[in-house]
Structure formats: C-alpha cells, structure tokens
N, C-alpha and C. Protein backbone atom coordinates (compact mmCIF):
# COMPACT_ATOMS: atom_id res chain seq x y z
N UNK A 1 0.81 -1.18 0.00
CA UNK A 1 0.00 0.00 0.00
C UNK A 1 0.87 1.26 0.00
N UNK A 2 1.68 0.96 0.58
CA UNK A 2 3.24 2.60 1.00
C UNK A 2 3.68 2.62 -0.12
N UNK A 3 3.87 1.18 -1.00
CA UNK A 3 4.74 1.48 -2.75
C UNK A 3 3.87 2.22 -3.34
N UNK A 4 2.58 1.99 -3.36
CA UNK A 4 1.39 2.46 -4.28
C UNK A 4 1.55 3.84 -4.52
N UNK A 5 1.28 4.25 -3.26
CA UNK A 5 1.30 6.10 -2.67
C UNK A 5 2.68 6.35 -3.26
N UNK A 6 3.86 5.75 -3.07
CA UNK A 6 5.16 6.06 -3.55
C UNK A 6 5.69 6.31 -5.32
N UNK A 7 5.31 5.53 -5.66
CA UNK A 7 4.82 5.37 -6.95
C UNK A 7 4.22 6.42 -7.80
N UNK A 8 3.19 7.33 -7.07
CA UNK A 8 2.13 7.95 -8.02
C UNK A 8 2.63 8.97 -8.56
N UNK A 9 3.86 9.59 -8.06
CA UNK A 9 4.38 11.22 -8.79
C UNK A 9 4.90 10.80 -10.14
N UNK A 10 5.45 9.36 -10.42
CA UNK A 10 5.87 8.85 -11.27
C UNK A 10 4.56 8.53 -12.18
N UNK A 11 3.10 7.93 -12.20
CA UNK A 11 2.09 7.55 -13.20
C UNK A 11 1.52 6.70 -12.23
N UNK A 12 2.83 5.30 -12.42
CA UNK A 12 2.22 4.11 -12.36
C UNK A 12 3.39 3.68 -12.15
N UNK A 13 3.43 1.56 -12.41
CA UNK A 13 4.46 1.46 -11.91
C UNK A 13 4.97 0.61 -13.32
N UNK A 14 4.32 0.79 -14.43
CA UNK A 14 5.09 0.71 -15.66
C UNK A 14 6.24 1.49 -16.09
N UNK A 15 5.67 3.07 -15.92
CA UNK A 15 5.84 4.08 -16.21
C UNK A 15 7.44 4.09 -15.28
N UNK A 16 7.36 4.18 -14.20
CA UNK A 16 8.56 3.84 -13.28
C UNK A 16 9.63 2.74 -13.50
N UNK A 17 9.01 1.57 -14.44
CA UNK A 17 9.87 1.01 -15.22
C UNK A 17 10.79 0.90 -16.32
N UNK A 18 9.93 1.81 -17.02
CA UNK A 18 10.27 2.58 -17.98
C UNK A 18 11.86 3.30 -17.40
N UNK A 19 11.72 4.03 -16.35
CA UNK A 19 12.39 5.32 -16.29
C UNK A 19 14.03 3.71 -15.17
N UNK A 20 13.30 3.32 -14.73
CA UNK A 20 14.57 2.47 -14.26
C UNK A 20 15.53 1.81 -15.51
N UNK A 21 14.80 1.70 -16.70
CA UNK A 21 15.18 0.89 -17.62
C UNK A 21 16.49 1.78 -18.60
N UNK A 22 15.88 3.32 -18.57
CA UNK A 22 16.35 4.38 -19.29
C UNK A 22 17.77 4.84 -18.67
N UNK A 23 17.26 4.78 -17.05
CA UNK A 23 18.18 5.72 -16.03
C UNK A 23 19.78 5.34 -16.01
N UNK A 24 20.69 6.14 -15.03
CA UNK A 24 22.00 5.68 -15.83
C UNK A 24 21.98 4.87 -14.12
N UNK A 25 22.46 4.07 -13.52
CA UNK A 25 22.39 3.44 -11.69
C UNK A 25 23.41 3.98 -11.43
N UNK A 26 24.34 4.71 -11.83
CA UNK A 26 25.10 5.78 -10.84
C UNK A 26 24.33 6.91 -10.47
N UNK A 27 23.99 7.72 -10.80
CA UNK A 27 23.29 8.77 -10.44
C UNK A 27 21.50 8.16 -9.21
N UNK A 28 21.78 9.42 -8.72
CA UNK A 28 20.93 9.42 -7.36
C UNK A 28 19.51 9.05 -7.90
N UNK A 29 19.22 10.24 -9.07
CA UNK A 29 17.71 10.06 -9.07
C UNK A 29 17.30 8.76 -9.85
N UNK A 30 18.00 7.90 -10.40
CA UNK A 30 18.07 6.62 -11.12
C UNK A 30 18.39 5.50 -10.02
N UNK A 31 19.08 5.38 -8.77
CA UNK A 31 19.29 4.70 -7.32
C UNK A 31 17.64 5.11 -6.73
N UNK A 32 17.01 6.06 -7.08
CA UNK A 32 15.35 6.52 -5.97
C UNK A 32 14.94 5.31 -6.81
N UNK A 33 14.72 5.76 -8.28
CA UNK A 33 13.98 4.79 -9.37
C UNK A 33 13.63 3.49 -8.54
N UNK A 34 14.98 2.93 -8.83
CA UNK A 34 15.03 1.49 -8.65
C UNK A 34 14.64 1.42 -7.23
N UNK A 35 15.17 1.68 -6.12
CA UNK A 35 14.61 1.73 -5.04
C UNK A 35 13.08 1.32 -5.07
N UNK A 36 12.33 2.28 -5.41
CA UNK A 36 10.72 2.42 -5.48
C UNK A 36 10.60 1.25 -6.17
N UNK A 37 11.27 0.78 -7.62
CA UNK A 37 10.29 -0.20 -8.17
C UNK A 37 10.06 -1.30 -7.17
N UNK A 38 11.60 -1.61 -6.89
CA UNK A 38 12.35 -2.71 -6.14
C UNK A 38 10.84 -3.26 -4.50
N UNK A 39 10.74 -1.91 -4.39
CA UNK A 39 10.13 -1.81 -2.62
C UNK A 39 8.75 -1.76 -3.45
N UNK A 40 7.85 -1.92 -4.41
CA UNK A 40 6.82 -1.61 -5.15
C UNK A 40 6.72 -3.99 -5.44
N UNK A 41 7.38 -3.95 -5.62
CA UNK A 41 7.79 -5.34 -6.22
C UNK A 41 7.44 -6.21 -4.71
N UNK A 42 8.73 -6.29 -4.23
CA UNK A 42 8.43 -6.62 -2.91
C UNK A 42 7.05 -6.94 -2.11
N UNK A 43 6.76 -5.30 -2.24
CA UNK A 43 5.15 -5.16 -1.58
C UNK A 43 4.55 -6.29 -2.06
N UNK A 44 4.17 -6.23 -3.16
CA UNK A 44 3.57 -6.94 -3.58
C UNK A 44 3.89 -8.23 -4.43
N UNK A 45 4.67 -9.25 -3.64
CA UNK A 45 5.06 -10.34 -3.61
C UNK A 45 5.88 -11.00 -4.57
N UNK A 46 6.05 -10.32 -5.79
CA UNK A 46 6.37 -10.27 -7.19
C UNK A 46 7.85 -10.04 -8.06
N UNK A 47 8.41 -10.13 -9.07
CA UNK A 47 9.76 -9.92 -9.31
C UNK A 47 9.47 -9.80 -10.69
N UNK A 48 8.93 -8.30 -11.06
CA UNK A 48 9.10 -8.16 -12.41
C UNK A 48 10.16 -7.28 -13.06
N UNK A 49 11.59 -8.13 -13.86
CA UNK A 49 12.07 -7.49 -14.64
C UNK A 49 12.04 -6.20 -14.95
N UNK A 50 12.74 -5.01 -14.97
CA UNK A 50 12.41 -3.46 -15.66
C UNK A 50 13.03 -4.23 -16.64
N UNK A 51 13.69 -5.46 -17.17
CA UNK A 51 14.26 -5.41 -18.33
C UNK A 51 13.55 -5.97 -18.96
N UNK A 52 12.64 -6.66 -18.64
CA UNK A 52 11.47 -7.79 -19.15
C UNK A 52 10.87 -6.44 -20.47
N UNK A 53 10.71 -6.86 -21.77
CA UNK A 53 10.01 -6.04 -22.73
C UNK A 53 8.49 -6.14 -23.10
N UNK A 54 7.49 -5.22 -22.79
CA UNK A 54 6.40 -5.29 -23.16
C UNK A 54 5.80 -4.36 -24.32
N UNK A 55 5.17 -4.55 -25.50
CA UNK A 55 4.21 -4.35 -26.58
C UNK A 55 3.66 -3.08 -26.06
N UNK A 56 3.30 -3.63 -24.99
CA UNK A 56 2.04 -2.59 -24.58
C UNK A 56 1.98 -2.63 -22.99
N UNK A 57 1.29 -2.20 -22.24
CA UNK A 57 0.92 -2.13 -21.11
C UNK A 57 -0.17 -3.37 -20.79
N UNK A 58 0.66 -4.63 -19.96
CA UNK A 58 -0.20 -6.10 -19.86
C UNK A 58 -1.38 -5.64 -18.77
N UNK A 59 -2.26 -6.36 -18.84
CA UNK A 59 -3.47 -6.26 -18.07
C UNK A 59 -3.49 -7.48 -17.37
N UNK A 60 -3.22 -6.84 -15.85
CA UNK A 60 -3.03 -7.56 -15.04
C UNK A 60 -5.01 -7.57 -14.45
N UNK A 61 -5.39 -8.30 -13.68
CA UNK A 61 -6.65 -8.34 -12.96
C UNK A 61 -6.50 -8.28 -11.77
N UNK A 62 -5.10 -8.69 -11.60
CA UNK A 62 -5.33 -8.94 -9.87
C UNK A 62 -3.60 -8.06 -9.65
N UNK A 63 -3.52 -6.99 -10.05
CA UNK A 63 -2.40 -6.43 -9.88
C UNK A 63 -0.98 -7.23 -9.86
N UNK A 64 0.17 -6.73 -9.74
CA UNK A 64 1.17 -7.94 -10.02
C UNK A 64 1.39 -8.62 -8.69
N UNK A 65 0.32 -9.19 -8.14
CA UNK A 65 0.54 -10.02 -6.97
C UNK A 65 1.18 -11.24 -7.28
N UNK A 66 2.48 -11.44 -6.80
CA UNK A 66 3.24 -12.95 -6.92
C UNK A 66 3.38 -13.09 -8.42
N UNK A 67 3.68 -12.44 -9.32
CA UNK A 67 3.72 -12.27 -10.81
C UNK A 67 5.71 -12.50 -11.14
N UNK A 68 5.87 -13.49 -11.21
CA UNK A 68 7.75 -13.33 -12.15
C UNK A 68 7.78 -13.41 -13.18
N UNK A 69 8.47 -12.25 -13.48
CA UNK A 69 8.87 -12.15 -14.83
C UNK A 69 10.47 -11.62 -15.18
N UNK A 70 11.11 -12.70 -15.46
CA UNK A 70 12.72 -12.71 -14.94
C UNK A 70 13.44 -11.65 -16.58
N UNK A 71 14.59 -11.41 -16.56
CA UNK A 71 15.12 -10.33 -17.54
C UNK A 71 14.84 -11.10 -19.17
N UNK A 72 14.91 -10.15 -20.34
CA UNK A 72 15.03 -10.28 -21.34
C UNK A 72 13.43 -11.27 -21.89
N UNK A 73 12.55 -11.58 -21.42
CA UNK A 73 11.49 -11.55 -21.66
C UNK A 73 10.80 -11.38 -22.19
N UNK A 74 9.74 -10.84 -23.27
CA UNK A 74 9.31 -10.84 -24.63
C UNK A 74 8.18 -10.52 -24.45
N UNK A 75 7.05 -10.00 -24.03
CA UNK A 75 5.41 -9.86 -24.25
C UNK A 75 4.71 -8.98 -25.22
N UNK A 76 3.79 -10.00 -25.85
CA UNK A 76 2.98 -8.69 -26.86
C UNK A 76 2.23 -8.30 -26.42
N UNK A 77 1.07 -7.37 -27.32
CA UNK A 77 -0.07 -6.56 -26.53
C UNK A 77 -0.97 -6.96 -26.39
N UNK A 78 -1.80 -6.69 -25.33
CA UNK A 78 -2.75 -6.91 -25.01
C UNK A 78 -2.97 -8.39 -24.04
N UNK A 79 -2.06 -8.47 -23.29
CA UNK A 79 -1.52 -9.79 -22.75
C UNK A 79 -2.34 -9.64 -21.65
N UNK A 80 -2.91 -10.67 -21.14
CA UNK A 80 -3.58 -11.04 -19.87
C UNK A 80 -2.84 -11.67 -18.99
N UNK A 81 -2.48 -11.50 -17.82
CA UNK A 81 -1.73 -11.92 -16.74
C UNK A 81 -2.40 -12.45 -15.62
N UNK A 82 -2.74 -13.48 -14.67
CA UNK A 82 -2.74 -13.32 -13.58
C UNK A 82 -1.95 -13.81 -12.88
N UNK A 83 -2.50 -13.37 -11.39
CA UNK A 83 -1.84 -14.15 -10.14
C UNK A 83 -1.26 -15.60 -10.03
N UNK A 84 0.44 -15.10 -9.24
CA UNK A 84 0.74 -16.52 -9.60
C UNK A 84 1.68 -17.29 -10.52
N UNK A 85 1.71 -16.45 -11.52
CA UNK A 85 2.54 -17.03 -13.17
C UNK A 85 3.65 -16.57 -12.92
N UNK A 86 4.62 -17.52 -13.47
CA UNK A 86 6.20 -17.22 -13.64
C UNK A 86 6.41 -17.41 -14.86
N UNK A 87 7.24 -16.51 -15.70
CA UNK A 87 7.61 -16.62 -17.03
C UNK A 87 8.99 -16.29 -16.81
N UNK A 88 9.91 -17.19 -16.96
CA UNK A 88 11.22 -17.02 -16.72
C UNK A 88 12.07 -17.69 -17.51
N UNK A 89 13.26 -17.10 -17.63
CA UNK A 89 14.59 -17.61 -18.10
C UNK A 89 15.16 -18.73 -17.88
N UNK A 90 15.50 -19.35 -18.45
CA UNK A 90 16.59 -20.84 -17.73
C UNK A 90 18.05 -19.96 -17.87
N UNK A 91 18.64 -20.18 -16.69
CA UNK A 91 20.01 -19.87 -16.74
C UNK A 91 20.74 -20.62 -17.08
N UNK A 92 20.74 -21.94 -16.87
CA UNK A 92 21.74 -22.97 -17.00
C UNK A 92 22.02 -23.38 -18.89
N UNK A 93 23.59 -22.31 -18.81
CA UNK A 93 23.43 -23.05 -20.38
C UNK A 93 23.71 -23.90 -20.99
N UNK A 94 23.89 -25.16 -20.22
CA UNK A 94 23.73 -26.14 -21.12
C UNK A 94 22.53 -27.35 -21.01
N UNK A 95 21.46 -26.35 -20.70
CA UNK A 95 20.32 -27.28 -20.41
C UNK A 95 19.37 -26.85 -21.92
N UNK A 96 18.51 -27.71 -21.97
CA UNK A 96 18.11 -27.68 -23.65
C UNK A 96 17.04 -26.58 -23.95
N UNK A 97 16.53 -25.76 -22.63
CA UNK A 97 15.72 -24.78 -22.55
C UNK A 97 16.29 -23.25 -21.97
N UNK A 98 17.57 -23.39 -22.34
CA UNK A 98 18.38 -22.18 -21.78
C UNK A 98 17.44 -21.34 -23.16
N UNK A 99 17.67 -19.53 -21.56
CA UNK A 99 17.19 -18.77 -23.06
C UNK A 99 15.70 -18.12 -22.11
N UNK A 100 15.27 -17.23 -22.73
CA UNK A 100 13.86 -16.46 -21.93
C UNK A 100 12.82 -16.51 -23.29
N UNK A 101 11.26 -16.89 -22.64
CA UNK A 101 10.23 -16.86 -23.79
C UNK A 101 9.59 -15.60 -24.24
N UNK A 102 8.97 -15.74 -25.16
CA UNK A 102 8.84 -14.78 -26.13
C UNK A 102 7.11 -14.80 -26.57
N UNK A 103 6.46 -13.68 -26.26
CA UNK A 103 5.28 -14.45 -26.28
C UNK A 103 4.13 -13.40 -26.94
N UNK A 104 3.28 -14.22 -27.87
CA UNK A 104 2.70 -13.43 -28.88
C UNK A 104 1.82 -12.13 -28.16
N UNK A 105 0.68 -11.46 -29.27
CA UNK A 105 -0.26 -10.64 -28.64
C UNK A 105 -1.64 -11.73 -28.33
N UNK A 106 -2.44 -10.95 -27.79
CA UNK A 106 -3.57 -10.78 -27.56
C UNK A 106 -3.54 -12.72 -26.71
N UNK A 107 -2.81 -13.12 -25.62
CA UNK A 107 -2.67 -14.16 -24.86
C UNK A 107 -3.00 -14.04 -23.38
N UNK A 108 -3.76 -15.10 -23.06
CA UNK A 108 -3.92 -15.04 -21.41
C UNK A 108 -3.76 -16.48 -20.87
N UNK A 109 -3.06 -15.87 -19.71
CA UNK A 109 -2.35 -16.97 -18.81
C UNK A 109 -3.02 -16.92 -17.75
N UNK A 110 -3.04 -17.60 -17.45
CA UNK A 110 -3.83 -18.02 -15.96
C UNK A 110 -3.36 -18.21 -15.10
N UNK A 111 -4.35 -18.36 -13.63
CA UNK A 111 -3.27 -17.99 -12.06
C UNK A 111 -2.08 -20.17 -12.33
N UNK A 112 -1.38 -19.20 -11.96
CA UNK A 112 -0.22 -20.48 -11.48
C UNK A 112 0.58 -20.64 -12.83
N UNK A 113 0.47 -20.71 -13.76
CA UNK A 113 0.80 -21.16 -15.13
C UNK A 113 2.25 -20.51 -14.63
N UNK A 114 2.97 -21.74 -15.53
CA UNK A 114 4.73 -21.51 -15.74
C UNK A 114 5.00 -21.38 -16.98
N UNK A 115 5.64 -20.28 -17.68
CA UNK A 115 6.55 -20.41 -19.32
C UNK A 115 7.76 -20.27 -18.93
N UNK A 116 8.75 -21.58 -19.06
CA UNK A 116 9.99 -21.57 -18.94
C UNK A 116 10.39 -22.19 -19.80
N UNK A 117 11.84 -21.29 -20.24
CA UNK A 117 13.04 -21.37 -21.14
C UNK A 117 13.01 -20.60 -22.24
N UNK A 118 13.62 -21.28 -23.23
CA UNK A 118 13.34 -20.79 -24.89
C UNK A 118 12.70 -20.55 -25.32
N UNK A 119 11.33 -20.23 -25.21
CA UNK A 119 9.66 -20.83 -25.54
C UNK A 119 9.24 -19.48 -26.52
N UNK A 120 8.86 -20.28 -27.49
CA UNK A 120 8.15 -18.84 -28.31
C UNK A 120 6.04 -19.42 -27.85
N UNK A 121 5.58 -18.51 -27.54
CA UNK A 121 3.94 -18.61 -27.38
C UNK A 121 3.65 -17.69 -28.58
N UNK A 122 2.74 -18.19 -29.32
CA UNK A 122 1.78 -17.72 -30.61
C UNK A 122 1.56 -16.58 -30.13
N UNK A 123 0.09 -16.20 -31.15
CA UNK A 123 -0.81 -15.26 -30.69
C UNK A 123 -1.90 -15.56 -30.26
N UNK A 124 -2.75 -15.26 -29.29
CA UNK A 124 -3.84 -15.76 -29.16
C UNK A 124 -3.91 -17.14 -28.46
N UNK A 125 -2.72 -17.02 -27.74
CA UNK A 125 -3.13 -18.45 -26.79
C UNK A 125 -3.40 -18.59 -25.73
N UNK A 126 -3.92 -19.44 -25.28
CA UNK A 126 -4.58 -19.56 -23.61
C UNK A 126 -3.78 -20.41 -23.27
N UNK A 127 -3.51 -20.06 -21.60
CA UNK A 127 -2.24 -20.99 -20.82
C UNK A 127 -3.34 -21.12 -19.74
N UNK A 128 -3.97 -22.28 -19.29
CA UNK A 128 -4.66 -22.81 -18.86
C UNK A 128 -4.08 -22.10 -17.27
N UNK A 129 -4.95 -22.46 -16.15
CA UNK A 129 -4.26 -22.76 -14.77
C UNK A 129 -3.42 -23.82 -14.30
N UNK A 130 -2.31 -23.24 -13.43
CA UNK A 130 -1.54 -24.05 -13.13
C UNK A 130 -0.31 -25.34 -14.27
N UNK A 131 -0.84 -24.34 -15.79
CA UNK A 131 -0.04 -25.26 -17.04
C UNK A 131 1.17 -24.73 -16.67
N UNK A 132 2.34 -25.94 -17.35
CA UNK A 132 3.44 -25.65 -17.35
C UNK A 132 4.21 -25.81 -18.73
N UNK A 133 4.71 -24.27 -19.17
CA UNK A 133 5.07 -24.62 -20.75
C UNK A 133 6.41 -24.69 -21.15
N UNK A 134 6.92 -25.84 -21.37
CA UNK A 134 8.35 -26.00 -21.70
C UNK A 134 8.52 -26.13 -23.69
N UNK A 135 7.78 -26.02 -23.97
CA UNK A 135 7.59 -25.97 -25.84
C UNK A 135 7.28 -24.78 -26.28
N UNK A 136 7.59 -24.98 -27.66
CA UNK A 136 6.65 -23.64 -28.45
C UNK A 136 5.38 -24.15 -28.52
N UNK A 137 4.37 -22.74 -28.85
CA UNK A 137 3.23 -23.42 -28.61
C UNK A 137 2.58 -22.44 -29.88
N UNK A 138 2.26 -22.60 -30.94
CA UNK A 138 1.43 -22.42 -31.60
C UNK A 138 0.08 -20.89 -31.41
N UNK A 139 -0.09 -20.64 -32.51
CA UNK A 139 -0.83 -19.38 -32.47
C UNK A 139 -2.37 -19.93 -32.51
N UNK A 140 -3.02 -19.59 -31.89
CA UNK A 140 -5.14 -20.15 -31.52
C UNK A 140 -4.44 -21.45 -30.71
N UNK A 141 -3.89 -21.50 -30.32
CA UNK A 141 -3.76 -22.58 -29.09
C UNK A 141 -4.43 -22.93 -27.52
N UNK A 142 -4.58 -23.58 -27.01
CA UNK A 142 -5.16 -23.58 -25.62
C UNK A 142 -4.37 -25.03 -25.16
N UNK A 143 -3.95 -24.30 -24.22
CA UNK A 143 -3.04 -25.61 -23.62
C UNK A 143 -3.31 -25.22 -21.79
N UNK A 144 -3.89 -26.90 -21.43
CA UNK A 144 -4.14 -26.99 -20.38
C UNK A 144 -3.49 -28.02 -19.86
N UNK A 145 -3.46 -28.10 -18.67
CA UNK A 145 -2.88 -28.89 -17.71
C UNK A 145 -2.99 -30.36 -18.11
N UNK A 146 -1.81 -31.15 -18.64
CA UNK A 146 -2.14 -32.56 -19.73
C UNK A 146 -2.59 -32.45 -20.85
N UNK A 147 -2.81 -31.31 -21.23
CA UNK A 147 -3.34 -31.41 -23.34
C UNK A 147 -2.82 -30.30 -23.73
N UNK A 148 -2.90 -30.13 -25.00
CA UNK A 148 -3.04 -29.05 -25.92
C UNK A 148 -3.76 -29.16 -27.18
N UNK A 149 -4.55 -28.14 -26.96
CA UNK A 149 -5.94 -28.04 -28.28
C UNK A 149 -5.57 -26.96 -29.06
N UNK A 150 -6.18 -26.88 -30.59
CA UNK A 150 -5.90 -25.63 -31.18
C UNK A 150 -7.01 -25.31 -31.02
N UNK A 151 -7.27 -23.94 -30.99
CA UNK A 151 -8.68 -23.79 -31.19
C UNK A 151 -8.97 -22.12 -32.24
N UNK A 152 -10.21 -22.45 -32.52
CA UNK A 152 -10.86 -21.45 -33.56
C UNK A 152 -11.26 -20.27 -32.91
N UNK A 153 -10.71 -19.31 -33.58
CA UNK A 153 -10.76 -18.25 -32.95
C UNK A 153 -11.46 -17.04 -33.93
C-alpha cells in the first residue's frame, strides 16, 4: 500500500519502469527509481524485470501479486496476466531450454501457469491454470494442464 502512494508522482508502476530501464544506476535520481520499483515489487510479492520487454501495457486483474517475470522476456499486446505465473529464463546453459520466452499478442495466462526457457507462445493463446510450458506453442492454441488443443478463434 506505501509502494502504491510512492509510486504515483511517477504515473504508475510501468511508467517507473520505464524510467529504471532508461536511467544511468550511478546517479541518485536513477538509485530513488530502482529503489521504489524494487520496494513496489516486494510489496507486492512479485519480481518483475524493468528489463522484461512489453508491446504494450499487460493487463493484469489482480495487480502484479506474486507475478515473475525474470530479464530479457518478450510480451505482446494486449496480454492477460494473472496471479501466480512465472515466465522465466533458464540460466543454466547447457540445459536444452536455456534462453527467456517470447510471447505473442492478444494471450492469457492463468493464475499459477509456468513459461519456462526458450519458448516462443503464438498469438492468441490460452495458458490454462496451473499449465506448465516448456515448448513452443502455436498461435489459436489452448493448452491446459495434460493437453493441448488448437482452437478457432
């Protein structure tokens, strides 16, 4: 609630991402930046990347409660997010999913859902609850927990 209020001279807390992303981290008012996002993040349970790249401004429903989204990251517009989801990087490079996913427009993920590694996601796909996506996955897709359907869109 204290990040929120902290936050507002800045917009929002995109907008504040933005400016962490731009800023030079020697200088003071670029050390406040990060500070705020950092204590904004925290608050609210979450670890989203300023380096993570977004299309557009994602639409979260349930604010970025418990939301990861680790560096170099990929989202298009109009992305639906909720509570819960990790979309992250594999560090380890010599594992066969090293690498951060990349993920089309107009997609919604659901609370719990994992995209890890290399992963390119279509456009227009649904990531079920609690799915876990280690593949590419196709554009009109719906992939749920044990399947994946295409579907007509």
């Amino acid at each position: 609630m204290i990040a929120r209020l902290l936050i507002k001279p800045f917009g929002d807390i995109w907008k504040l991402k933005e400016l962490c992303k731009k800023g030079n981290s020697a200088g003071l008012k670029s050390r406040i930046h990060h500070f705020l996002y950092h204590y904004y993040q925290y608050e609210h349970g979450s670890a989203i990347s300023f380096d993570a790249e977004f299309a557009g401004t994602p639409i979260l429903p349930h604010g970025t409660k418990q939301i990861v989204i680790t560096k170099d990251v990929k989202i298009g517009k109009n992305c639906v997010i909720f509570q819960q989801v990790a979309i992250q990087e594999e560090y380890l490079e010599n594992s066969k999913f090293f690498g951060s996913p990349v993920i089309g427009d107009d997609c919604y993920i659901y609370p719990g859902a994992k995209i890890i590694g290399n992963v390119k996601i279509g456009n227009h796909v649904i990531i079920g609850p609690n799915a876990v996506v280690t593949q590419d996955i196709p554009d009109n897709t719906r992939v749920c927990v044990g399947e994946q359907k295409t579907i007509a869109l």
